[in-house]
C-alpha atoms as a PDB file:
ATOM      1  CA  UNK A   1       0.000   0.000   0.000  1.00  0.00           C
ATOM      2  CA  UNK A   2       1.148   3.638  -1.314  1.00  0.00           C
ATOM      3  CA  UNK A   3       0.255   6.368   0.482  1.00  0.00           C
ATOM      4  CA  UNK A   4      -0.469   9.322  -1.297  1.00  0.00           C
ATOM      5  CA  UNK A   5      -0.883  11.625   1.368  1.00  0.00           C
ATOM      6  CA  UNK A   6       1.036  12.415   4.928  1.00  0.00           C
ATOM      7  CA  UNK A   7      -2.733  11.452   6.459  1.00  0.00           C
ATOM      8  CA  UNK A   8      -3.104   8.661   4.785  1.00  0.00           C
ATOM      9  CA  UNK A   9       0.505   7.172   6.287  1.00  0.00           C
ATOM     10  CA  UNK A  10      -0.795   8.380   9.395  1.00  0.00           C
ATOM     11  CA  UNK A  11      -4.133   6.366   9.620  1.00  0.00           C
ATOM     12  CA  UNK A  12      -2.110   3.546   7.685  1.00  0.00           C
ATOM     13  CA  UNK A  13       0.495   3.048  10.692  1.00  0.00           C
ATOM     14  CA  UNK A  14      -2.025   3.465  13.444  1.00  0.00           C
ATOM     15  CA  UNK A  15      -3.900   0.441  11.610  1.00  0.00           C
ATOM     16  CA  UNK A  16      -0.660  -1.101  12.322  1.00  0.00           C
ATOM     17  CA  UNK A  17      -0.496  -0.344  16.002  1.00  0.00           C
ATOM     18  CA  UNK A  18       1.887   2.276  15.811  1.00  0.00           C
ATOM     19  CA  UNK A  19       0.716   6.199  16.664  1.00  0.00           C
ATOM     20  CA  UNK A  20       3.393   8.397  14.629  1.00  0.00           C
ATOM     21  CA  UNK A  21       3.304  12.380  15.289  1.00  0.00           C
ATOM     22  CA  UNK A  22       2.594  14.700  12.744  1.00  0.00           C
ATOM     23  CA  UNK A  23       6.620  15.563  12.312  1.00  0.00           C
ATOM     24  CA  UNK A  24       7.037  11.657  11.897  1.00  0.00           C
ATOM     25  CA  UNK A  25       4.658  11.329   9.632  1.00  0.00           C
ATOM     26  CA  UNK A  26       6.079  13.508   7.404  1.00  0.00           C
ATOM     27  CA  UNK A  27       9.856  12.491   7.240  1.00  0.00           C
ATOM     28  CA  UNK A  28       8.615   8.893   6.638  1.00  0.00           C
ATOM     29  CA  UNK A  29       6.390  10.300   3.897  1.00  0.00           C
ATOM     30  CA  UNK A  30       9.151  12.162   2.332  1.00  0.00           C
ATOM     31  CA  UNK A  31      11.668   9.282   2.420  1.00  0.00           C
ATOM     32  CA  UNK A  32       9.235   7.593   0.733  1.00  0.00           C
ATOM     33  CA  UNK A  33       8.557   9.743  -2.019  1.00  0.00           C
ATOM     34  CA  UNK A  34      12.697  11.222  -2.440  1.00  0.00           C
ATOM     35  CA  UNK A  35      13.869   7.712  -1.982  1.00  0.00           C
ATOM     36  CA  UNK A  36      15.917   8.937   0.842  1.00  0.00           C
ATOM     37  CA  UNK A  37      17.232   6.941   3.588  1.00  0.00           C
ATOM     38  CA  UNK A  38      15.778   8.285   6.891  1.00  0.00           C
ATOM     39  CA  UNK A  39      17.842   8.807  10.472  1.00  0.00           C
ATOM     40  CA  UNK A  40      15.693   8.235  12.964  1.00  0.00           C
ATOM     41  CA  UNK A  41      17.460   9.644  16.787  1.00  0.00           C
ATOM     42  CA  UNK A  42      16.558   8.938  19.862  1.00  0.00           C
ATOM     43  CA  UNK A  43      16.551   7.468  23.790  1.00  0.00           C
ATOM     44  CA  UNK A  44      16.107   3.300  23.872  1.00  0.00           C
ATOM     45  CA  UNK A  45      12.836   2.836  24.038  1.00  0.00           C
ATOM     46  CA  UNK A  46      10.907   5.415  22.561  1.00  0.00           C
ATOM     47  CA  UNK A  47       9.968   3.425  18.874  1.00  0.00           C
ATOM     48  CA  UNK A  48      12.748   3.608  16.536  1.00  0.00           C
ATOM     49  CA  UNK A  49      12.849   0.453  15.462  1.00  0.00           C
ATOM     50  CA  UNK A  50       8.999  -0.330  15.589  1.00  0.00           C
ATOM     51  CA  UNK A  51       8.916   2.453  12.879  1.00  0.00           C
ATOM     52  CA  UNK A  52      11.066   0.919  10.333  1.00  0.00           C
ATOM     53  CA  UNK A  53       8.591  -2.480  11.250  1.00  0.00           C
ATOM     54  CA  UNK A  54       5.410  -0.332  11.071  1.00  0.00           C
ATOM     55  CA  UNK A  55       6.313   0.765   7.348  1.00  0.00           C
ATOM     56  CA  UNK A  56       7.345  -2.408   6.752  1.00  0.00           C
ATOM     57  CA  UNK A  57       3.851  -3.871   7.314  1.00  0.00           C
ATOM     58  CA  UNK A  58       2.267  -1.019   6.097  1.00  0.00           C
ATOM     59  CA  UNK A  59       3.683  -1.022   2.475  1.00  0.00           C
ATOM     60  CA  UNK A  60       3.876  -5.053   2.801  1.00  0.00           C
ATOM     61  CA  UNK A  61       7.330  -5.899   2.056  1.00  0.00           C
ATOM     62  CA  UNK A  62      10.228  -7.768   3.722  1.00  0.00           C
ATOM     63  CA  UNK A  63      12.290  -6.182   6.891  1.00  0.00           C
ATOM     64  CA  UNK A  64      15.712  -6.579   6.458  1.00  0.00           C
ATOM     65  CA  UNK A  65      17.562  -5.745   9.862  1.00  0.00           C
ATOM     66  CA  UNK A  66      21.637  -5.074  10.056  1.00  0.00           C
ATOM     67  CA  UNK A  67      21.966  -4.599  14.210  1.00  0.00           C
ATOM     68  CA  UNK A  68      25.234  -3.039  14.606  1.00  0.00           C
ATOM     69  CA  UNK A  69      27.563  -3.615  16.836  1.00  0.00           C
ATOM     70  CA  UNK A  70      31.160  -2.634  18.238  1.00  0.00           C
ATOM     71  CA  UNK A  71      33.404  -4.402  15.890  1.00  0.00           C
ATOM     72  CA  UNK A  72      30.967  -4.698  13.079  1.00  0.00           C
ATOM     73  CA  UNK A  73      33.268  -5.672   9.979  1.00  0.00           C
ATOM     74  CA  UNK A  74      32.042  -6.155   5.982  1.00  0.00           C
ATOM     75  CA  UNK A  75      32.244  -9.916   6.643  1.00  0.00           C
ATOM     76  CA  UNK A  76      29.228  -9.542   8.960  1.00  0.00           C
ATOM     77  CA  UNK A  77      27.347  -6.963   7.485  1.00  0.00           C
ATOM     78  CA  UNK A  78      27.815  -7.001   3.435  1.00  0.00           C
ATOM     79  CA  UNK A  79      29.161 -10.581   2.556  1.00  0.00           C
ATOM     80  CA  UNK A  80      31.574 -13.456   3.431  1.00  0.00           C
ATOM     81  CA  UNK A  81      32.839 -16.058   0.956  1.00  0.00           C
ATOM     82  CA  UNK A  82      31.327 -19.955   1.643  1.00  0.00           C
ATOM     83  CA  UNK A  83      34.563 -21.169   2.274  1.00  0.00           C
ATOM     84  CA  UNK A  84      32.899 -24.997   2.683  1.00  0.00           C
ATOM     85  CA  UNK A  85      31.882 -24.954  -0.849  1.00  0.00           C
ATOM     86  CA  UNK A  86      34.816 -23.659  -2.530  1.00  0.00           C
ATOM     87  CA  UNK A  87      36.708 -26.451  -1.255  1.00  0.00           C
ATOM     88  CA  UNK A  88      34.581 -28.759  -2.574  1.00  0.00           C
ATOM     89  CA  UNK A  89      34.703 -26.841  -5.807  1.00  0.00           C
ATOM     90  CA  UNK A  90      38.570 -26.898  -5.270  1.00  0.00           C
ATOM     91  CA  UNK A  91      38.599 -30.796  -5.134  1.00  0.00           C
ATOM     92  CA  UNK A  92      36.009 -30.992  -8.236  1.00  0.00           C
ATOM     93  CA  UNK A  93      38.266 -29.277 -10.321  1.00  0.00           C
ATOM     94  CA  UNK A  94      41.342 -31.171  -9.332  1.00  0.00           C
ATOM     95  CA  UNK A  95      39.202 -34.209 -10.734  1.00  0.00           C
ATOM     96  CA  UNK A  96      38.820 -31.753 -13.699  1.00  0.00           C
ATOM     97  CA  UNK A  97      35.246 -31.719 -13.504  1.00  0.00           C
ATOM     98  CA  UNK A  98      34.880 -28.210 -13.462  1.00  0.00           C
ATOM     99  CA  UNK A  99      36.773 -25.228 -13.986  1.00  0.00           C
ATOM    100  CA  UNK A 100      39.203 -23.745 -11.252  1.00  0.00           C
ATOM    101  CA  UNK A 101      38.234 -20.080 -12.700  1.00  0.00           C
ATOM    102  CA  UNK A 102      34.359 -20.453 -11.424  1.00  0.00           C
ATOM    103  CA  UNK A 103      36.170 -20.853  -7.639  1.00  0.00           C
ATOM    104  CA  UNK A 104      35.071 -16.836  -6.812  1.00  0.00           C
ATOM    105  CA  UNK A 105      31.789 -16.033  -8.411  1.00  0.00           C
ATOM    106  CA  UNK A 106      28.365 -14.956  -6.855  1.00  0.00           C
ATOM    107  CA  UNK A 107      27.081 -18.758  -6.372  1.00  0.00           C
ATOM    108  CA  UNK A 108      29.667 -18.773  -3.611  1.00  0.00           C
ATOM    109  CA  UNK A 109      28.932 -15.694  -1.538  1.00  0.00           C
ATOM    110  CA  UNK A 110      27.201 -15.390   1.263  1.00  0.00           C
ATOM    111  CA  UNK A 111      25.084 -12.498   1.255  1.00  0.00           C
ATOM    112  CA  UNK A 112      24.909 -10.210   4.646  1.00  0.00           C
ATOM    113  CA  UNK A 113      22.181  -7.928   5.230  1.00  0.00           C
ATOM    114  CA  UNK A 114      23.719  -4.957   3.173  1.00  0.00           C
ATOM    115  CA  UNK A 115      24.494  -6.795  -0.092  1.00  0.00           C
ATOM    116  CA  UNK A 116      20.698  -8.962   0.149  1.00  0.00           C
ATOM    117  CA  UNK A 117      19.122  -5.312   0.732  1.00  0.00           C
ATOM    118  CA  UNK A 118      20.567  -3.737  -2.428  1.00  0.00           C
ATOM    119  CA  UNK A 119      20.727  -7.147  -4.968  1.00  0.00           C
ATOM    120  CA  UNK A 120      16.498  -7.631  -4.013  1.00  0.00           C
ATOM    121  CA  UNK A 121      14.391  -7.441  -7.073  1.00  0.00           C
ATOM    122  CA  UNK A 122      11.317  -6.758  -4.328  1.00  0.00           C
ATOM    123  CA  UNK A 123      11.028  -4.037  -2.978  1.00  0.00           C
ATOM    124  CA  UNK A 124      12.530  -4.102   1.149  1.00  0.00           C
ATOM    125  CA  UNK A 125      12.547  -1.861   4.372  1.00  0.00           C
ATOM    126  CA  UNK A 126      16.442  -2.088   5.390  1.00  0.00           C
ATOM    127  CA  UNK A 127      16.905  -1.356   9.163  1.00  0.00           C
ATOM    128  CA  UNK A 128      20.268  -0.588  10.168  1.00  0.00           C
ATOM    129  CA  UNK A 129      20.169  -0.216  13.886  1.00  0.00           C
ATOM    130  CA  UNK A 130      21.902   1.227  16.584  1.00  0.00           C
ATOM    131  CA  UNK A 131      24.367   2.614  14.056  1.00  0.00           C
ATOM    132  CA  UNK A 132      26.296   4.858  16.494  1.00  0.00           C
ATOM    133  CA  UNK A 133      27.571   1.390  18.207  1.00  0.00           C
ATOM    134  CA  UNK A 134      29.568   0.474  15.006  1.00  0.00           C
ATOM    135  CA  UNK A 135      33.097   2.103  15.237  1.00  0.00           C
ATOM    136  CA  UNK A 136      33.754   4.838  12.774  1.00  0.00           C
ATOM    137  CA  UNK A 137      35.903   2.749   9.732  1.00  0.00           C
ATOM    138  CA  UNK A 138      32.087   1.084   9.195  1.00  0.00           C
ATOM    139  CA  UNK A 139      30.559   4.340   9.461  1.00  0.00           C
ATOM    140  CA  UNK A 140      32.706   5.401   6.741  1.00  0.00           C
ATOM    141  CA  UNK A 141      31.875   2.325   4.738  1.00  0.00           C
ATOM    142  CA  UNK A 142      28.531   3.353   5.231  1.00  0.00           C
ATOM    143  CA  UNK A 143      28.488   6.483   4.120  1.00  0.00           C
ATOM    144  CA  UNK A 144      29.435   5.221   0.922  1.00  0.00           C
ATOM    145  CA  UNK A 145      26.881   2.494   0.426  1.00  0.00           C
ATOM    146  CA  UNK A 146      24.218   4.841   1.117  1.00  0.00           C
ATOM    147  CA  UNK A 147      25.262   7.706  -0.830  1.00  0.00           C
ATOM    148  CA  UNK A 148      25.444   5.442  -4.270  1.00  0.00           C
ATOM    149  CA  UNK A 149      23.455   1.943  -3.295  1.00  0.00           C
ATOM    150  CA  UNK A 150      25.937  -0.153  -5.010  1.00  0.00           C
ATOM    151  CA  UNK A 151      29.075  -2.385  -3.714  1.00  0.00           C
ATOM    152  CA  UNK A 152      32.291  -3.361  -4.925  1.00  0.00           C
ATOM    153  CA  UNK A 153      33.378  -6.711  -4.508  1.00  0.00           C
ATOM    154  CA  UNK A 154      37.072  -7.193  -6.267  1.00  0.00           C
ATOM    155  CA  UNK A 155      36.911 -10.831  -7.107  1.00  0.00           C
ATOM    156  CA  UNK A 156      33.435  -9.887  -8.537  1.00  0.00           C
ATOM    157  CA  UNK A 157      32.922  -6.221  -9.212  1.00  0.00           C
ATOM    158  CA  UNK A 158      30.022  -3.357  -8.535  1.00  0.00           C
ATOM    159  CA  UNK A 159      26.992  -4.731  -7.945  1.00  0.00           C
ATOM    160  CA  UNK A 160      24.293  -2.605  -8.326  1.00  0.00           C
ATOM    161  CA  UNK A 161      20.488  -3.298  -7.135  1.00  0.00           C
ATOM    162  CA  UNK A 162      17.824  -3.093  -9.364  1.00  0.00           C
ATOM    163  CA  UNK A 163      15.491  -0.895  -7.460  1.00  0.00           C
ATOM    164  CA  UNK A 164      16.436   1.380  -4.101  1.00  0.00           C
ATOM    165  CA  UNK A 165      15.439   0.058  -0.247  1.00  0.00           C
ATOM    166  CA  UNK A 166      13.560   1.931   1.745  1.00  0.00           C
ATOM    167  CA  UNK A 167      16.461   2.421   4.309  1.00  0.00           C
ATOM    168  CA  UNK A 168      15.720   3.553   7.944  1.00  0.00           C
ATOM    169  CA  UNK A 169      19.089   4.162  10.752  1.00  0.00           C
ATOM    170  CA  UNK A 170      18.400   4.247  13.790  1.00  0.00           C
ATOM    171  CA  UNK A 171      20.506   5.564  16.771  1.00  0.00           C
ATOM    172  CA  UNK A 172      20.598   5.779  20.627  1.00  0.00           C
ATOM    173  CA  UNK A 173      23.309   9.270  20.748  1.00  0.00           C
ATOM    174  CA  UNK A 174      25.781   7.326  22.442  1.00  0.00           C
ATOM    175  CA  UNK A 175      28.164   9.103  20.297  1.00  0.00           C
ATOM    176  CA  UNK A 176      27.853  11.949  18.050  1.00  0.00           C
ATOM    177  CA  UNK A 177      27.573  11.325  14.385  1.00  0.00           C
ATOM    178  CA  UNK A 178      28.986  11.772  11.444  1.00  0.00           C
ATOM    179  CA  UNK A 179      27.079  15.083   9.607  1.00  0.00           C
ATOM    180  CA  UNK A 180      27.392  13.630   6.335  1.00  0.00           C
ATOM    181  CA  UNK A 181      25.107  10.894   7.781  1.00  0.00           C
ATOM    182  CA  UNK A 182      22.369  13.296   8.612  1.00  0.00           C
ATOM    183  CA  UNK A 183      23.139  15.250   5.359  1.00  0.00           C
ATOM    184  CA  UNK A 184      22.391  11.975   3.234  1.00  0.00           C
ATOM    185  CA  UNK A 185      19.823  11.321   5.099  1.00  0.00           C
ATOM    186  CA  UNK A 186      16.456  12.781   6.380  1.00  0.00           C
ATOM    187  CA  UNK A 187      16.522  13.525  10.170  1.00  0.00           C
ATOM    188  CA  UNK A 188      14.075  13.283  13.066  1.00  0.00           C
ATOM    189  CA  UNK A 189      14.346  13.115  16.365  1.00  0.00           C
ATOM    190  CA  UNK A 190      11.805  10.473  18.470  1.00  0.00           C
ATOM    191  CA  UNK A 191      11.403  11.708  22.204  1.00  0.00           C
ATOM    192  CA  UNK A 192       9.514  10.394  24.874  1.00  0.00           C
ATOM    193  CA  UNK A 193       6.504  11.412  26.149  1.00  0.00           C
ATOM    194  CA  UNK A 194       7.431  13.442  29.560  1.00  0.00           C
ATOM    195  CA  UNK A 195       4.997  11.614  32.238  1.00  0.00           C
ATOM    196  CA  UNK A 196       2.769  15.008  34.155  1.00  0.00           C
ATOM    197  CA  UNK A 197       4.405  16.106  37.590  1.00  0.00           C
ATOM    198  CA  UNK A 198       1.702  14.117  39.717  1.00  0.00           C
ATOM    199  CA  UNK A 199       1.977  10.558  37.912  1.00  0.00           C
ATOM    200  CA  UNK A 200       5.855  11.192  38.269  1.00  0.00           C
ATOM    201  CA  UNK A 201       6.028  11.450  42.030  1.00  0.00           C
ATOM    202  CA  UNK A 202       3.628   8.633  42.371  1.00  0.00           C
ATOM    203  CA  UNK A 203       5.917   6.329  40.107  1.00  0.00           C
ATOM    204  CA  UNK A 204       8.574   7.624  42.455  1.00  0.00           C
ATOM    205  CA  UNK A 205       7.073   6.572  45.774  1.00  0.00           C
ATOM    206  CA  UNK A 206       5.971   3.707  44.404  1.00  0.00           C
ATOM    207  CA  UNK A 207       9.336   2.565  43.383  1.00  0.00           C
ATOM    208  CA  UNK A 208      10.313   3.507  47.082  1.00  0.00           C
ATOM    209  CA  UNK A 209       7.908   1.328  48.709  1.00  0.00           C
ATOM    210  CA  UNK A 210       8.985  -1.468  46.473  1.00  0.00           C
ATOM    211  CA  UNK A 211       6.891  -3.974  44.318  1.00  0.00           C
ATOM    212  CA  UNK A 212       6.699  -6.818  46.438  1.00  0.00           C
ATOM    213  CA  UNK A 213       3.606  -8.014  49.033  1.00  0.00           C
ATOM    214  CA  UNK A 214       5.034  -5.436  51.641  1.00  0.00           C
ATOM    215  CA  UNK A 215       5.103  -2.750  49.443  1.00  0.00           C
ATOM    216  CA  UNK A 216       1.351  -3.513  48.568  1.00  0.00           C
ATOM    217  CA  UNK A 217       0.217  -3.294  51.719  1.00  0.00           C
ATOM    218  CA  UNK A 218       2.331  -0.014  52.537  1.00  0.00           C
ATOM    219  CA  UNK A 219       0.384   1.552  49.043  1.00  0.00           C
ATOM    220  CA  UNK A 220      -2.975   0.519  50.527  1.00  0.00           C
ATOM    221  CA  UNK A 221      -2.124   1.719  54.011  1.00  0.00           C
ATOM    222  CA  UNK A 222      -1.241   4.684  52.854  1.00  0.00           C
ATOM    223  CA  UNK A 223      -4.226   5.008  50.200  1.00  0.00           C
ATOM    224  CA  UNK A 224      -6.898   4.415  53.437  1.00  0.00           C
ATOM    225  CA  UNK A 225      -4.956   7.247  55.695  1.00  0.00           C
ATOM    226  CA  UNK A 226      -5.250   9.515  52.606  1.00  0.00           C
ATOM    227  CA  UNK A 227      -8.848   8.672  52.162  1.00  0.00           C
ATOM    228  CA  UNK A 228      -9.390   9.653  56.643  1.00  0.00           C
ATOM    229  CA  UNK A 229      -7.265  12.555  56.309  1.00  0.00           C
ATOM    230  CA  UNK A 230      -9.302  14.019  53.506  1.00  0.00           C
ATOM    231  CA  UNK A 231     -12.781  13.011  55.372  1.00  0.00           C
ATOM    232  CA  UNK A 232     -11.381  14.548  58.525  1.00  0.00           C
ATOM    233  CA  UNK A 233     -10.989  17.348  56.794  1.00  0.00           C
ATOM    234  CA  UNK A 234     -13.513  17.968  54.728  1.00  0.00           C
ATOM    235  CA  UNK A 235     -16.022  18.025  58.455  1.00  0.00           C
ATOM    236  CA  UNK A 236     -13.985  19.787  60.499  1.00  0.00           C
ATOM    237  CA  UNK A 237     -14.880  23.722  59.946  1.00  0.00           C
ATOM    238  CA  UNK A 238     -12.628  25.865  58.876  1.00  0.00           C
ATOM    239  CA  UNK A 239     -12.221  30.070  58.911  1.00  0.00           C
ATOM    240  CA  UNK A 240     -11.169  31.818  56.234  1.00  0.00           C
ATOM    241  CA  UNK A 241      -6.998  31.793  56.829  1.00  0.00           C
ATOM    242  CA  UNK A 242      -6.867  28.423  58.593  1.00  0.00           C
ATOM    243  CA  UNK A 243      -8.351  28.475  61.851  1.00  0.00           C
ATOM    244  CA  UNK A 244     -11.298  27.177  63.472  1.00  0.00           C
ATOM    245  CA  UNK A 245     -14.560  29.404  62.735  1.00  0.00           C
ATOM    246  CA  UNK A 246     -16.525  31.326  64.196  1.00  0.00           C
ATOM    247  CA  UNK A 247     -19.378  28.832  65.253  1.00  0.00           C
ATOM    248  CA  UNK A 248     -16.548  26.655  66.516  1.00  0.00           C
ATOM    249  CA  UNK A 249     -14.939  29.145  68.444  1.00  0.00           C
ATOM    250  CA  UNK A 250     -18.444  29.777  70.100  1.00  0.00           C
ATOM    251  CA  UNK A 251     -19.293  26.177  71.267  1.00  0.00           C
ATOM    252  CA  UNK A 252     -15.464  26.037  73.128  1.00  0.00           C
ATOM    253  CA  UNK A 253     -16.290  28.966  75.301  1.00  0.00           C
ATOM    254  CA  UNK A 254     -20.067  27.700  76.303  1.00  0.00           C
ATOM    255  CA  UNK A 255     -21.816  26.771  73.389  1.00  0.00           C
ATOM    256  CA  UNK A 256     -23.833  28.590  70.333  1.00  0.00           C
ATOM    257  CA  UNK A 257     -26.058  31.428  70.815  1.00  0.00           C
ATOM    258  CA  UNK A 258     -24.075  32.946  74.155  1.00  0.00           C
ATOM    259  CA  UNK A 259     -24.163  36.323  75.150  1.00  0.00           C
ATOM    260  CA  UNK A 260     -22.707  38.382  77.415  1.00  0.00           C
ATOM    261  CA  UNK A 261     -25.190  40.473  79.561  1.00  0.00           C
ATOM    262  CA  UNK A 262     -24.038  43.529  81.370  1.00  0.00           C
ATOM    263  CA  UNK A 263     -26.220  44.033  84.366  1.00  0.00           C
ATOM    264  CA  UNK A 264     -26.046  47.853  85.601  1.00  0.00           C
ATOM    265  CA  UNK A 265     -26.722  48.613  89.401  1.00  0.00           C
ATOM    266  CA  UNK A 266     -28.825  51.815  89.594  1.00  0.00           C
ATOM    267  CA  UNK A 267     -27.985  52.611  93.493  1.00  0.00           C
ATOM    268  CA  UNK A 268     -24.666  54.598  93.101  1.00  0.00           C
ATOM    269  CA  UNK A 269     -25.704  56.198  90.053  1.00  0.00           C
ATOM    270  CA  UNK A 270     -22.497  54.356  88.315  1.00  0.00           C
ATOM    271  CA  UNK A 271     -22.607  51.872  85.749  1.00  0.00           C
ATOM    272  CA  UNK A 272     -20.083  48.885  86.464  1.00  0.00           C
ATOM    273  CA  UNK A 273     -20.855  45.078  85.356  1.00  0.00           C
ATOM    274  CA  UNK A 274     -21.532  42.826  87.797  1.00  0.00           C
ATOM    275  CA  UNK A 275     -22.217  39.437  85.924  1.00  0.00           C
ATOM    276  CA  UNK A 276     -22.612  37.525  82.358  1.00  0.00           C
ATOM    277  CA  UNK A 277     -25.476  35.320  81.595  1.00  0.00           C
ATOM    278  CA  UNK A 278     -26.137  32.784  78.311  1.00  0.00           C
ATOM    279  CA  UNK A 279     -29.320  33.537  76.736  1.00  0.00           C
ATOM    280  CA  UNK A 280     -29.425  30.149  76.175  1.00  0.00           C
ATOM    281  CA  UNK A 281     -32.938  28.006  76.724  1.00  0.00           C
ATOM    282  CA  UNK A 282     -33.357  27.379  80.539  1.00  0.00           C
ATOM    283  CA  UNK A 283     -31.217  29.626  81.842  1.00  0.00           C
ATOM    284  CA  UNK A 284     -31.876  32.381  83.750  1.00  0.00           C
ATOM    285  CA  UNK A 285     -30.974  36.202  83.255  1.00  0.00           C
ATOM    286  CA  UNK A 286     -32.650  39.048  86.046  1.00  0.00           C
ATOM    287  CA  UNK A 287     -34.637  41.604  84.004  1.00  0.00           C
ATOM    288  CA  UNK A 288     -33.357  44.710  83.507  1.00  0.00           C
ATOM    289  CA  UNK A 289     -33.092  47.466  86.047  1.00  0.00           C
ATOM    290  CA  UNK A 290     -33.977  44.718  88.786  1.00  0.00           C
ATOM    291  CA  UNK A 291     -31.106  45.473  91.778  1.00  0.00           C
ATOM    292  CA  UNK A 292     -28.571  42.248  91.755  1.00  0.00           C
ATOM    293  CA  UNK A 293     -28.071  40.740  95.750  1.00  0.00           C
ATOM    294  CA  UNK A 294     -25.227  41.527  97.289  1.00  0.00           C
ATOM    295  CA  UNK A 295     -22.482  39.150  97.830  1.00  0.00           C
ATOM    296  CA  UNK A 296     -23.639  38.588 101.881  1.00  0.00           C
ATOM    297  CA  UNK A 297     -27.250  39.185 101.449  1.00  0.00           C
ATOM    298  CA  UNK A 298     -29.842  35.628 102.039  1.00  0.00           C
ATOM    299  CA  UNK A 299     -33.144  35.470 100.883  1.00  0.00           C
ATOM    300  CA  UNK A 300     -35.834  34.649 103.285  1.00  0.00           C
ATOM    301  CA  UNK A 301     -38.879  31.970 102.238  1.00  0.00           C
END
């Protein structure tokens, strides 16, 4: 399948299970279309490599993958002579069955990843990953595969494919590449989705408390005394900055509804206070203007 349009690659790899960006999208568009290898950068993890599958599902050809390593040579990576058969071609000929001169030609290589990429009459998705592990004499090599699609083999000569591979590098920056790679190729960079402040500490305590049964009970433990704390709070009432309000302050000094009641003696002619009483019901307050007992005064029945 061809797709004609960056939406239409779009929709065609989330049929595939993989949810490209707009900015992906795009470069894997265009590399289609220029017949551009594509450099795909990025942390482990974050769908590199599932890309190069995706399109390879998507336009329903073969994945050819070259995983590079430190002390990646041609033998591994573009060919290696069968060195089995030639000595059985070797012994042939010293029977004169056949001829000694046939000892180095293509029925006797062994084709690596590179070389079965660019001699496919199909059409193939070549993934060459992790391409900053490989030292920098097979970056070089590289470079020069992907800048003309054809390789030189001297018993043999250039071999040239019949139609380009959709080529896709991918890399983990664990060392700086070559610009001439990103020149010949069309760059994007993959990141990962940074995980909101909240689910971040929470992953982070929960790697504290550990994944085994104790930790388990520690989360719920702690989920429960979240779920009091928040009930005690939400009853208890609160003033505006803090502390307790004003019907709460009320009911510790006597309960709701209190007030004071400033009793004024008439017989001096001078005001002064001489008592409090609650207004509330069945209690009992003098009326006003009615003289208060003195201290050593009794009441006769």
């Amino acid at each position: 399948m061809a797709a004609s349009t960056i939406e239409e690659l779009q929709a065609a790899l989330l049929d595939e299970s993989y949810l490209a960006d707009r900015g992906l999208a795009t470069v894997l568009f265009l590399a289609l279309k220029l017949e551009k290898p594509v450099l795909l950068e990025g942390e482990a993890g974050v769908g590199k490599t599932e890309a190069a599958k995706a399109i390879a599902r998507v336009l329903g050809t073969r994945l050819i993958r070259l995983q590079c390593y430190e002390g990646l040579d041609v033998a591994h990576a573009v060919y290696e002579w069968n060195y089995s058969r030639q000595l059985l071609h070797i012994r042939a000929a010293q029977e004169g069955a056949v001829a000694e001169e046939e000892l180095f030609g293509p029925e006797f290589l062994i084709r690596r990843p590179l070389l079965e990429a660019i001699e496919s009459a199909e059409p193939v998705v070549l993934l060459i990953d992790e391409v900053d592990r490989a030292d920098d004499e097979f970056e070089a090599f590289l470079l020069e595969v992907l800048s003309d699609f054809q390789i030189t083999v001297p018993e043999i000569g250039t071999i040239r494919g019949e139609r380009r591979p959709v080529v896709v590098l991918t890399s983990n920056r664990t060392r700086e590449l070559h610009d001439a790679h990103k020149r010949r190729a069309l760059y994007h960079w993959i990141g990962a989705s940074a995980p909101r402040p909240r689910e971040a500490a929470g992953s982070r305590r929960d790697d504290r408390l550990g994944a085994g049964p104790r930790g388990a009970r520690l989360r719920r433990a702690r989920a429960r005394r979240g779920r009091v704390d928040a009930r005690l709070g939400a009853e208890a009432p609160r003033g505006p900055v803090g502390r307790p309000g004003r019907r709460a302050r009320r009911a510790g000094r006597g309960g709701a509804g209190c007030k004071p009641l400033i009793r004024m003696r008439r017989s001096s002619g001078t005001s002064s206070p001489s008592g409090a009483s609650c207004g509330r019901p069945g209690s009992r307050s003098a009326p006003a203007g009615s003289p208060m007992p003195s201290a050593g005064s009794t009441t006769s029945t």
